[in-house]
N, C-alpha and C. Protein backbone atom coordinates (compact mmCIF):
# COMPACT_ATOMS: atom_id res chain seq x y z
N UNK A 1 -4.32 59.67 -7.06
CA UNK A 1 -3.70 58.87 -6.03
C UNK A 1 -2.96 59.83 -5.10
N UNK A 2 -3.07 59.49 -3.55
CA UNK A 2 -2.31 60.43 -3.15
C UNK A 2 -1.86 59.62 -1.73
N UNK A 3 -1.49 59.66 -0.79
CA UNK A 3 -1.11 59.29 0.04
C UNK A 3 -1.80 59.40 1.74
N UNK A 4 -2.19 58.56 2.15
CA UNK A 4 -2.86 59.06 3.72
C UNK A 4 -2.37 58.00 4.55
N UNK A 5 -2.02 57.97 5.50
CA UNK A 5 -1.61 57.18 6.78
C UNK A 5 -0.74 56.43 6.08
N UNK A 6 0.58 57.14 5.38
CA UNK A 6 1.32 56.15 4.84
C UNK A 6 1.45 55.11 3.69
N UNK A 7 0.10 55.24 3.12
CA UNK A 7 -0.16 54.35 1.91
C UNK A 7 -0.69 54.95 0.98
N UNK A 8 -0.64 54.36 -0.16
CA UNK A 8 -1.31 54.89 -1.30
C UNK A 8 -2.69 54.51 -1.41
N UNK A 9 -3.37 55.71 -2.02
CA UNK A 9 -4.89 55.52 -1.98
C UNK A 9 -5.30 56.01 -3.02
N UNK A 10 -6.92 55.59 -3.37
CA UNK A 10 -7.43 56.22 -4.93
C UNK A 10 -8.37 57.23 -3.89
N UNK A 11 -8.36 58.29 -4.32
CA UNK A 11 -9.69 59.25 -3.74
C UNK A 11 -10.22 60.29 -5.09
N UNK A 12 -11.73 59.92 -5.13
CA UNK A 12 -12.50 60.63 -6.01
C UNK A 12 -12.31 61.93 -5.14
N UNK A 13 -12.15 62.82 -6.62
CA UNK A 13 -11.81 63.92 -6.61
C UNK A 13 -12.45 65.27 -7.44
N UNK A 14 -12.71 66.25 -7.59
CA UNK A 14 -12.94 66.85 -8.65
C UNK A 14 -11.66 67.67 -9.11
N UNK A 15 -11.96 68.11 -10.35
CA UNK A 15 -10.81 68.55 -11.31
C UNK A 15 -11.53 69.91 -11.37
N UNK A 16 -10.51 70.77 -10.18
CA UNK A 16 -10.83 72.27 -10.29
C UNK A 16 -10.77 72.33 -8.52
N UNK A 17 -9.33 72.89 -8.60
CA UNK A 17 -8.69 73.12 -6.78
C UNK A 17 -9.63 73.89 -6.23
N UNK A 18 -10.46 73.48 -5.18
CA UNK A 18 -10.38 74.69 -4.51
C UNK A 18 -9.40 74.78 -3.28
N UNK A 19 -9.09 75.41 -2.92
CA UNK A 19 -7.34 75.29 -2.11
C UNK A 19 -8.53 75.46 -0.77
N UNK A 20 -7.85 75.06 0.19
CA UNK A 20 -8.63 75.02 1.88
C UNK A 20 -8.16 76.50 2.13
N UNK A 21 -9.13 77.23 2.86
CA UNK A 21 -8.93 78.55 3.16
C UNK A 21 -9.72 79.51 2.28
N UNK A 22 -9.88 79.40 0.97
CA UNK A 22 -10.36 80.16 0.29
C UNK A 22 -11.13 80.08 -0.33
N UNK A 23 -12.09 81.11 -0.56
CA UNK A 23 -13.71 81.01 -0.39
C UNK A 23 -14.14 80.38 -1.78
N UNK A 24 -15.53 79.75 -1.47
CA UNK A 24 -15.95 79.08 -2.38
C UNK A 24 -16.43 79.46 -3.77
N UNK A 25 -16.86 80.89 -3.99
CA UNK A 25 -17.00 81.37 -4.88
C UNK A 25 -15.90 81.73 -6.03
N UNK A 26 -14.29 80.83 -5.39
CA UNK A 26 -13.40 81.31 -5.76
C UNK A 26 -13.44 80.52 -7.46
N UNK A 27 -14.17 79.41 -6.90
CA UNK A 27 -14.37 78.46 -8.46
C UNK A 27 -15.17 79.04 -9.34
N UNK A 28 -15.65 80.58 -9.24
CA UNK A 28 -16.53 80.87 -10.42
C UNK A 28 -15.43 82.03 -10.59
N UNK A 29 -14.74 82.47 -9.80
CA UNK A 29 -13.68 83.78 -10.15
C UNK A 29 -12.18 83.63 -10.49
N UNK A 30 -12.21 82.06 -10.16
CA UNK A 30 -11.00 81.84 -10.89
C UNK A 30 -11.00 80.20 -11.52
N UNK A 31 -12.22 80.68 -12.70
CA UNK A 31 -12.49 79.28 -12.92
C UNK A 31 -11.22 78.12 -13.55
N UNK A 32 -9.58 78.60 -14.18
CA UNK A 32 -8.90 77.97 -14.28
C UNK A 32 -8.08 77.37 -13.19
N UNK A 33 -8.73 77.30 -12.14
CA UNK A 33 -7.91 76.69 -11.04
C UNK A 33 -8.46 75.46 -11.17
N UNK A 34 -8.37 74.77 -12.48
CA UNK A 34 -8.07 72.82 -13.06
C UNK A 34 -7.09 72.66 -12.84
N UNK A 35 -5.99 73.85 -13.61
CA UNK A 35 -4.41 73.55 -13.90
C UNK A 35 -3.68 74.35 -12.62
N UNK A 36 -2.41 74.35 -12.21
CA UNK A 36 -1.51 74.77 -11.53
C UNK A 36 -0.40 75.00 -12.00
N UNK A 37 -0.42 76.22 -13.14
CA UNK A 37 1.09 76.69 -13.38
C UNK A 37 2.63 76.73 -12.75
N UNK A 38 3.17 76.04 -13.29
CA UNK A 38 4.57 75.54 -12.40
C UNK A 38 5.39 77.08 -11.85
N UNK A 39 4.86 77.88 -13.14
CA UNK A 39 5.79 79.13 -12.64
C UNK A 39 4.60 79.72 -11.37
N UNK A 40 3.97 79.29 -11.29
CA UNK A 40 2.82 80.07 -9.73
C UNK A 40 3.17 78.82 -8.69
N UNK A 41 3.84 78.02 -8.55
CA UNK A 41 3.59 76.99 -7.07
C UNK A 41 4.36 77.64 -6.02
N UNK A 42 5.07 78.65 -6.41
CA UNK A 42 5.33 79.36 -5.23
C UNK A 42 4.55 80.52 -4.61
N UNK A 43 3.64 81.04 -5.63
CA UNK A 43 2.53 81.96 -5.51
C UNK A 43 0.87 81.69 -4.99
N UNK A 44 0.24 81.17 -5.85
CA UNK A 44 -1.06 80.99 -5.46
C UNK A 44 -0.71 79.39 -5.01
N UNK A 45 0.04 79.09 -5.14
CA UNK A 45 -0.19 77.29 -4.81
C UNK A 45 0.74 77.35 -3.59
N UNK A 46 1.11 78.27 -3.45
CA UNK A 46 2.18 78.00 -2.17
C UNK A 46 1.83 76.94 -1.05
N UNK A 47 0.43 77.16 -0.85
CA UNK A 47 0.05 76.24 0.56
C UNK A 47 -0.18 74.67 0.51
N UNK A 48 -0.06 74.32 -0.77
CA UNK A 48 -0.81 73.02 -1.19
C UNK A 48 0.89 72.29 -2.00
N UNK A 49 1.57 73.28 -2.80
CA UNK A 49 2.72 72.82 -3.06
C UNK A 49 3.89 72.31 -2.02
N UNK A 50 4.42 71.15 -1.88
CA UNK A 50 5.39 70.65 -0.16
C UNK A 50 4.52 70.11 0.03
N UNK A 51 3.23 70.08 -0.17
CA UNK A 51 2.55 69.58 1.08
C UNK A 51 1.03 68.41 0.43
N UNK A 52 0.81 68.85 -0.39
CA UNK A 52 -0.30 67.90 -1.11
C UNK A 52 -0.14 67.39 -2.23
N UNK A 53 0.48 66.48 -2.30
CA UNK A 53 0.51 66.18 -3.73
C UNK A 53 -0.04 64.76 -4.20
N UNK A 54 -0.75 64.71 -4.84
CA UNK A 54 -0.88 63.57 -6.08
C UNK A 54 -0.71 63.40 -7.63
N UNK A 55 -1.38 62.41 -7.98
CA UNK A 55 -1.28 62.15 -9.27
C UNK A 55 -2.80 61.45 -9.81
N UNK A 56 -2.61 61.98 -11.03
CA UNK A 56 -3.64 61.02 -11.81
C UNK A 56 -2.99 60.08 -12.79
N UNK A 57 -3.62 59.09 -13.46
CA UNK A 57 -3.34 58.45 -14.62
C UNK A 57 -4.06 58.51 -15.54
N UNK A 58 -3.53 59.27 -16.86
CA UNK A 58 -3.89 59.44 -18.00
C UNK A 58 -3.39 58.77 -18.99
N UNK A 59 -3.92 58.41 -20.28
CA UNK A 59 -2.94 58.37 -21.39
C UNK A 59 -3.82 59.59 -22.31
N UNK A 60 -4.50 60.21 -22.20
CA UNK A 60 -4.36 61.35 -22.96
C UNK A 60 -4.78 62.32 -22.50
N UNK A 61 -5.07 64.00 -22.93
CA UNK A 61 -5.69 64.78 -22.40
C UNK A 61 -6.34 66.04 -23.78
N UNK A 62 -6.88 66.60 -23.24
CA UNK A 62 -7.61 67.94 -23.79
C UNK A 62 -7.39 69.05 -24.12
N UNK A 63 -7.63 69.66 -24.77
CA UNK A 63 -7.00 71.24 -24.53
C UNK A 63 -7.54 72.32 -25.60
N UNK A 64 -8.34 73.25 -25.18
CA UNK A 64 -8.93 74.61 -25.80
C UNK A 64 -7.83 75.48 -26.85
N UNK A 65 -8.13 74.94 -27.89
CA UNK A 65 -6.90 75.66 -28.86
C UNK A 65 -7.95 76.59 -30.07
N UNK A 66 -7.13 78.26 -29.99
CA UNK A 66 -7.76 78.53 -31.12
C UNK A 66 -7.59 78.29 -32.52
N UNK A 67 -8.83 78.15 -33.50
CA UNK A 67 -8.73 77.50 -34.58
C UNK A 67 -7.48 78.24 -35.35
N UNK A 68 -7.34 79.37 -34.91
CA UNK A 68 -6.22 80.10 -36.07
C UNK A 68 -5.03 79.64 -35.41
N UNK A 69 -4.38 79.14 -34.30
CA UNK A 69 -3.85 78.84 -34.13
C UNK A 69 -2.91 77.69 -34.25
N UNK A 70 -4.21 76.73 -34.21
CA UNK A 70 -3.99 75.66 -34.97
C UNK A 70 -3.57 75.06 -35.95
N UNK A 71 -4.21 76.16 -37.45
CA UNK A 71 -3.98 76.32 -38.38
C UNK A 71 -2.86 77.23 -38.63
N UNK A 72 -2.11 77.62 -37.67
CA UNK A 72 -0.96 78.98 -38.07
C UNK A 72 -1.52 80.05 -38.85
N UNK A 73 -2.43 80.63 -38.44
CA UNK A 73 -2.61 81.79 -39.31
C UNK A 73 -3.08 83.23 -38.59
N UNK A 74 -2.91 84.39 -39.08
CA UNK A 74 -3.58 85.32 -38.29
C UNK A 74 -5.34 84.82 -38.58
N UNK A 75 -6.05 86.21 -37.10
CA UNK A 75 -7.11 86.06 -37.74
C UNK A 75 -7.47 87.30 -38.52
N UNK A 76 -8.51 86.68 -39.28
CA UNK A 76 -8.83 88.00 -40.34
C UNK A 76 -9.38 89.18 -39.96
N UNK A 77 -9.52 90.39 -40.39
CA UNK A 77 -9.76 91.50 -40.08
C UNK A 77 -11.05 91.53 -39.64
N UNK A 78 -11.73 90.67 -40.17
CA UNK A 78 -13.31 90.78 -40.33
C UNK A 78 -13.67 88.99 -39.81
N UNK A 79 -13.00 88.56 -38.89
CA UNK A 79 -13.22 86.99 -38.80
C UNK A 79 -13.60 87.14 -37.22
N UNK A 80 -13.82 86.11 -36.72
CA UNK A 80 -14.69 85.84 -35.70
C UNK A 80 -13.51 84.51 -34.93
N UNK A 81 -13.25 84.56 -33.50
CA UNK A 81 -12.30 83.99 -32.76
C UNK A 81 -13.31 82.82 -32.62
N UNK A 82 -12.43 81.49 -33.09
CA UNK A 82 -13.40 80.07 -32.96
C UNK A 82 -12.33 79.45 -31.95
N UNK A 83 -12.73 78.53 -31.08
CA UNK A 83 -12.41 77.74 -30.35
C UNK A 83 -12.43 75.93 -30.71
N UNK A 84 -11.65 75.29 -30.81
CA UNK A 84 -11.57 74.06 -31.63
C UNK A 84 -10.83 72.88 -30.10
N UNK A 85 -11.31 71.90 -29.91
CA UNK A 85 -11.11 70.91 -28.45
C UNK A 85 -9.80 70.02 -29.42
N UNK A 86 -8.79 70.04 -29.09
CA UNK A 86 -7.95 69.00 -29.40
C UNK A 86 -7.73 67.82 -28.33
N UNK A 87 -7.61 66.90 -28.59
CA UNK A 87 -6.77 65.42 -28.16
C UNK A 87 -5.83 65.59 -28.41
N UNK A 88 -5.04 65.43 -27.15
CA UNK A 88 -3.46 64.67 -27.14
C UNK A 88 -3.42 63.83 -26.75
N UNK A 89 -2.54 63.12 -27.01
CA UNK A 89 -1.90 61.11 -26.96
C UNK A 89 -0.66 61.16 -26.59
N UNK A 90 0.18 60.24 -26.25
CA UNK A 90 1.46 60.28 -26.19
C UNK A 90 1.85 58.84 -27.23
N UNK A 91 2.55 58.89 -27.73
CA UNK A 91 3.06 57.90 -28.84
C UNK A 91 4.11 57.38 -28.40
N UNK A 92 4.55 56.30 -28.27
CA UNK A 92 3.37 54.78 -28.43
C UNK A 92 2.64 55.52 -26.95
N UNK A 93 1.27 54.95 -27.05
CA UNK A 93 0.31 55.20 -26.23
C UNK A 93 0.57 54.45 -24.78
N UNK A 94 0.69 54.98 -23.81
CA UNK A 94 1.06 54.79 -22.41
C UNK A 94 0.21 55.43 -21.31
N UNK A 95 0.19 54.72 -20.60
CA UNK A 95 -0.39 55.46 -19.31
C UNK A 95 0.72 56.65 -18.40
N UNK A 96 0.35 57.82 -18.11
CA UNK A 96 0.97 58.90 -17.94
C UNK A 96 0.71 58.83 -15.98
N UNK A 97 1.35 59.39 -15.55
CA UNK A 97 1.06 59.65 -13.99
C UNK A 97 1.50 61.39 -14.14
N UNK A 98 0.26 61.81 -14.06
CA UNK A 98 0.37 63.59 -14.10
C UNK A 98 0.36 63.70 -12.50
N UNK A 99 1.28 65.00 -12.45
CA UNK A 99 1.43 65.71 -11.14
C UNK A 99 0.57 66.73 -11.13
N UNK A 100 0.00 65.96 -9.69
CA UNK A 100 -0.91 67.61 -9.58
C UNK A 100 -0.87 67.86 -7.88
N UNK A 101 -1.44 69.20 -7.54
CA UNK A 101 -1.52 69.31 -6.30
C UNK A 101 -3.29 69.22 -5.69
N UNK A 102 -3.56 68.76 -4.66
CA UNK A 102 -4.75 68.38 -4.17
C UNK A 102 -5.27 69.25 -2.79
N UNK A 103 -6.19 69.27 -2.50
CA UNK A 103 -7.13 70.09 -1.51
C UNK A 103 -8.22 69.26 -0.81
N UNK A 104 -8.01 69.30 0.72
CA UNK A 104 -10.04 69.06 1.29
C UNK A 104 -9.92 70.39 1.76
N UNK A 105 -11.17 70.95 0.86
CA UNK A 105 -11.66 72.58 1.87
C UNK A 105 -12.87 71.99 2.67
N UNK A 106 -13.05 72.94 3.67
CA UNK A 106 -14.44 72.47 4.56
C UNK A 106 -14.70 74.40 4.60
N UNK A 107 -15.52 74.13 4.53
CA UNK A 107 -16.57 75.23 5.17
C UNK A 107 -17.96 75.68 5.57
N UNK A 108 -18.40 76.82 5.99
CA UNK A 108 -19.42 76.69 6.86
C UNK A 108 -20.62 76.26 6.14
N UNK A 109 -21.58 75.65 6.24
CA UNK A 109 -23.12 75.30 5.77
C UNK A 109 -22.67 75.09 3.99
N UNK A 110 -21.53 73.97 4.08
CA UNK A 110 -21.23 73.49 2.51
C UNK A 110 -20.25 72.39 2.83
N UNK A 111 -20.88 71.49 1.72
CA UNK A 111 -20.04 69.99 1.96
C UNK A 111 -18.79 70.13 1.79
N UNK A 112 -18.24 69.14 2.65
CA UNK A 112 -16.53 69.00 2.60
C UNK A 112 -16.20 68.57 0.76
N UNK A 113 -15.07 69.26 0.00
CA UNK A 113 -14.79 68.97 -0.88
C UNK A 113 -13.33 68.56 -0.94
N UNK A 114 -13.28 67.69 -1.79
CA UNK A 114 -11.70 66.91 -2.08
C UNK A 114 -11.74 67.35 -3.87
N UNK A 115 -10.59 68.17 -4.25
CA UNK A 115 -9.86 68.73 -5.67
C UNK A 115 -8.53 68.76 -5.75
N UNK A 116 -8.37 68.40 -7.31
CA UNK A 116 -7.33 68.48 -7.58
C UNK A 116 -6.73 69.62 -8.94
N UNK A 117 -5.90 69.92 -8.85
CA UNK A 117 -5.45 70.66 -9.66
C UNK A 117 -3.85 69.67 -10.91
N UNK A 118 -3.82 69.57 -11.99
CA UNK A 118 -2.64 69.22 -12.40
C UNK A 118 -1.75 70.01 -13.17
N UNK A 119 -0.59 69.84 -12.57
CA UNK A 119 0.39 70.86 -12.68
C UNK A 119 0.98 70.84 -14.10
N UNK A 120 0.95 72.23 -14.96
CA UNK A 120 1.46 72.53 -15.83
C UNK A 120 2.72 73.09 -16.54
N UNK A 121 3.04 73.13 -17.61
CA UNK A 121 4.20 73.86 -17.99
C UNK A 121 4.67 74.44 -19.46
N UNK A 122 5.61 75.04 -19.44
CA UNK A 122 5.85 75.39 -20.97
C UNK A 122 5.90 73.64 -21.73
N UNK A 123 4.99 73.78 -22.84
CA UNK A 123 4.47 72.50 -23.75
C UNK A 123 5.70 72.24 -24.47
N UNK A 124 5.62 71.07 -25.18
CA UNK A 124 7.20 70.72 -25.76
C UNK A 124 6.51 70.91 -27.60
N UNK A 125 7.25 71.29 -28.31
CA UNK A 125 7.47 71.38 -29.75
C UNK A 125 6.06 71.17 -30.05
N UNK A 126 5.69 69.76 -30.54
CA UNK A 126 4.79 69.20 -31.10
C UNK A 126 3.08 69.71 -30.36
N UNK A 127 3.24 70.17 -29.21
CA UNK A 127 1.66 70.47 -28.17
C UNK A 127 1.61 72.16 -28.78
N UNK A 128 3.11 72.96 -28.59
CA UNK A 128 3.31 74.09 -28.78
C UNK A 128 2.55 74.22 -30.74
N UNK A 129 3.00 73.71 -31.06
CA UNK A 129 3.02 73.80 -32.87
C UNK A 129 1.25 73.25 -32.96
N UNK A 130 0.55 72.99 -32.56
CA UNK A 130 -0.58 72.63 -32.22
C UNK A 130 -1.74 73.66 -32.04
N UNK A 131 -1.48 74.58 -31.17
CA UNK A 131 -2.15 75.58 -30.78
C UNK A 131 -1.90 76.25 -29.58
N UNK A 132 -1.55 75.41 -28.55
CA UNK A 132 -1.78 75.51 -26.79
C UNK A 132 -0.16 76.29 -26.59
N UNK A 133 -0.29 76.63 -25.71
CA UNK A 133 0.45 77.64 -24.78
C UNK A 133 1.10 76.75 -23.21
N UNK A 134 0.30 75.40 -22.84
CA UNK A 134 0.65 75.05 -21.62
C UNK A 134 1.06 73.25 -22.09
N UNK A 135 0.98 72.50 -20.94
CA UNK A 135 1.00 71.36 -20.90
C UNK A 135 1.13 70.54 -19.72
N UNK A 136 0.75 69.29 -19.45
CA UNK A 136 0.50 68.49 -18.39
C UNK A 136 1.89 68.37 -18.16
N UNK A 137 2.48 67.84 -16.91
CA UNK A 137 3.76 67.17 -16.30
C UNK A 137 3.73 65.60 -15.95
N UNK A 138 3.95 64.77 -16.76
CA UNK A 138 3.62 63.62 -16.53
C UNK A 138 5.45 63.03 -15.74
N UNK A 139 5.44 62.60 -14.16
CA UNK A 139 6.49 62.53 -13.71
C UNK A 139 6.84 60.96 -13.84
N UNK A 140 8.08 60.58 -13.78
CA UNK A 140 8.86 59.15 -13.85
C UNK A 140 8.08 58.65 -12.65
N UNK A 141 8.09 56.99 -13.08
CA UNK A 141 7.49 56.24 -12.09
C UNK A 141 8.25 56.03 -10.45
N UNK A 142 9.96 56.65 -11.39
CA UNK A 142 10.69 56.18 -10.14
C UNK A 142 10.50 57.92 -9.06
N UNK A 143 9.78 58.50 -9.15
CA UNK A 143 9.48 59.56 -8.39
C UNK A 143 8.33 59.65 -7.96
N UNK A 144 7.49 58.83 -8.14
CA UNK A 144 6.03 58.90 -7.60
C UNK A 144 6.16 59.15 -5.90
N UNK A 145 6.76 57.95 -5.29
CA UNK A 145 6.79 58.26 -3.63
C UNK A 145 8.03 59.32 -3.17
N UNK A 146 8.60 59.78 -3.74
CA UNK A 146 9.42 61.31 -3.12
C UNK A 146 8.13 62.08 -3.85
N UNK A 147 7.81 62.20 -4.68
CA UNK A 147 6.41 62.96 -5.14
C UNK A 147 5.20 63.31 -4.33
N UNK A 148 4.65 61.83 -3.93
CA UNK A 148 3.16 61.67 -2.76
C UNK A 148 3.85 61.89 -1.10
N UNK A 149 4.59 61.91 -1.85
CA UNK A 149 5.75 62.06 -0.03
C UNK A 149 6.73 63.47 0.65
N UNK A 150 5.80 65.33 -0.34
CA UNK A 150 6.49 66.06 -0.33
C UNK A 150 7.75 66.06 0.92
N UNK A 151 8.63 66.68 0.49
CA UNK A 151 9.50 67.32 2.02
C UNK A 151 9.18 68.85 1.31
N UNK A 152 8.92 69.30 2.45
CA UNK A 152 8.17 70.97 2.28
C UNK A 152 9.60 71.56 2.48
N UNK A 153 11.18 70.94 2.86
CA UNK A 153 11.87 71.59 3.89
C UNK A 153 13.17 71.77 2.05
N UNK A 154 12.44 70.79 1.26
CA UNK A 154 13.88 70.71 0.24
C UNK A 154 12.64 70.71 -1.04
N UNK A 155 12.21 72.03 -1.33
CA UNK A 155 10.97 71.91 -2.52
C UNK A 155 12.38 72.01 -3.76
N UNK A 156 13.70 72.04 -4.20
CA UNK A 156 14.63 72.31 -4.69
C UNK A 156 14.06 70.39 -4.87
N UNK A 157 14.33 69.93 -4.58
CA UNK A 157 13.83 68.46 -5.03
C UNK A 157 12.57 67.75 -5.40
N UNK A 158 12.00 68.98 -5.06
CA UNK A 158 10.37 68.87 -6.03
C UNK A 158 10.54 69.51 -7.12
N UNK A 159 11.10 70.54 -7.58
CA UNK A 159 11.31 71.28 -8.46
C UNK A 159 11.56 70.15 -9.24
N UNK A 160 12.54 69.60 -8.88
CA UNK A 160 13.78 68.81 -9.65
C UNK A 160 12.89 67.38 -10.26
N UNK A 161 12.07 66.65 -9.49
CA UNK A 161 11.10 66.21 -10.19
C UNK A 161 10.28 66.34 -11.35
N UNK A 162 9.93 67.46 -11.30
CA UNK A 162 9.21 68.15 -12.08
C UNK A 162 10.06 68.34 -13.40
N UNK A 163 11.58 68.62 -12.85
CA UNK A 163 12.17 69.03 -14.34
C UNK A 163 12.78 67.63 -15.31
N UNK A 164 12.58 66.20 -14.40
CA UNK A 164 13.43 65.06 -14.56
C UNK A 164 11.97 64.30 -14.93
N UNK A 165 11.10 64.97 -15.87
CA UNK A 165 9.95 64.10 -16.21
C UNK A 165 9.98 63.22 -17.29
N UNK A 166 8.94 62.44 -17.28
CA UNK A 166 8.56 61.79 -19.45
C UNK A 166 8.56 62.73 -20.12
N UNK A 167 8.89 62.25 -20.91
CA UNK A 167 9.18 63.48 -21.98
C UNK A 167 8.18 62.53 -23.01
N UNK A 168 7.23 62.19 -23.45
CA UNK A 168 6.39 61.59 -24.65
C UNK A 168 5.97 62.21 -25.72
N UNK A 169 6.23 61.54 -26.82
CA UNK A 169 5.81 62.66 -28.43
C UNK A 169 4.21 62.30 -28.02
N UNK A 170 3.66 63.75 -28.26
CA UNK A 170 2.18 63.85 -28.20
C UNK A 170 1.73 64.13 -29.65
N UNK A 171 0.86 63.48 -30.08
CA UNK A 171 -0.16 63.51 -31.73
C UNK A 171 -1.25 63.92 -31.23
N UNK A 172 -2.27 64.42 -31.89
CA UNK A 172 -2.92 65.82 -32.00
C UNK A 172 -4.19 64.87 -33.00
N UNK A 173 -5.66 65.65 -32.84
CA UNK A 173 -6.64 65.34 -33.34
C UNK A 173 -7.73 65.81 -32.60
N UNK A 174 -8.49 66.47 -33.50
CA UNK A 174 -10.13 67.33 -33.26
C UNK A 174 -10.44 66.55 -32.31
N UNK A 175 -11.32 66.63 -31.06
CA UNK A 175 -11.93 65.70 -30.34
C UNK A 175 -13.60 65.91 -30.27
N UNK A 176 -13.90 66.76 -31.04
CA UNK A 176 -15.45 66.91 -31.66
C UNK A 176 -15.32 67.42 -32.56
């Protein structure tokens, strides 16, 4: 969901920014541009952070955890690095409004694209103890329109969004 002529709108999107300006091959060279690290929105997201923002609605999400990790253990001397897909939930199960930042790139002799990226952060206890290293930002409902409505001039109040989020216990389970 994001905002155009003042209102809220649903626009299909893909999941994987490509930011306007920068070249298209950028999605095979920086294929984690799904997520938008909170500590980079002043760095690589600078142009799209203030200024583009939406949301999705989730109640759960995904995440590439290694199996030793999972399990708390080193890996063995002689073991082989496995990759294991977890599910997260939020308990009791709710619909989430994740923050993310959004893009239309256009360029030459290639279709106009609309992406989104959703913004991440240090994971809380239970995502951390899991395996993963990051986590979604799912923001209060009462911030959605100062949210879809950056002021580029006071990002000290986007920040502040970001830090005044849901906080939801997330439960954990193989997802293949």
């Amino acid at each position: 969901m994001i905002v155009e002529n003042g209102r809220r709108v649903v626009k299909l999107m893909r999941y994987q920014c490509r930011p306007a300006g920068k070249p298209s091959f950028n999605d095979v060279k920086l294929p984690s541009t799904y997520n938008a690290r909170r500590d980079s929105l002043g760095g690589y997201w600078k142009d799209l952070f203030g200024y583009s923002h939406g949301t999705i609605v989730a109640n759960a999400f995904f995440e590439n955890v290694s199996r030793y990790a999972m399990e708390h253990r080193d890996l063995a001397p002689d073991g082989k690095e496995q990759n294991v897909v977890l599910e997260f939930r939020s308990r009791p199960q709710q619909d989430m409004l994740i923050a993310c930042l959004w893009s239309h790139w256009t360029g030459r002799d290639e279709p106009d694209l609309l992406s989104f990226a959703a913004i991440t952060d240090d994971p809380p206890p239970e995502v951390a103890a899991a395996g993963h290293d990051r986590c979604i930002i799912p923001i209060k409902s009462e911030h959605v329109d100062a949210w879809l409505n950056p002021d580029r001039s006071n990002l000290a109040a986007l920040y502040a969004i970001l830090d005044d989020r849901d906080r939801p216990y997330y439960e954990h389970r193989l997802a293949a």
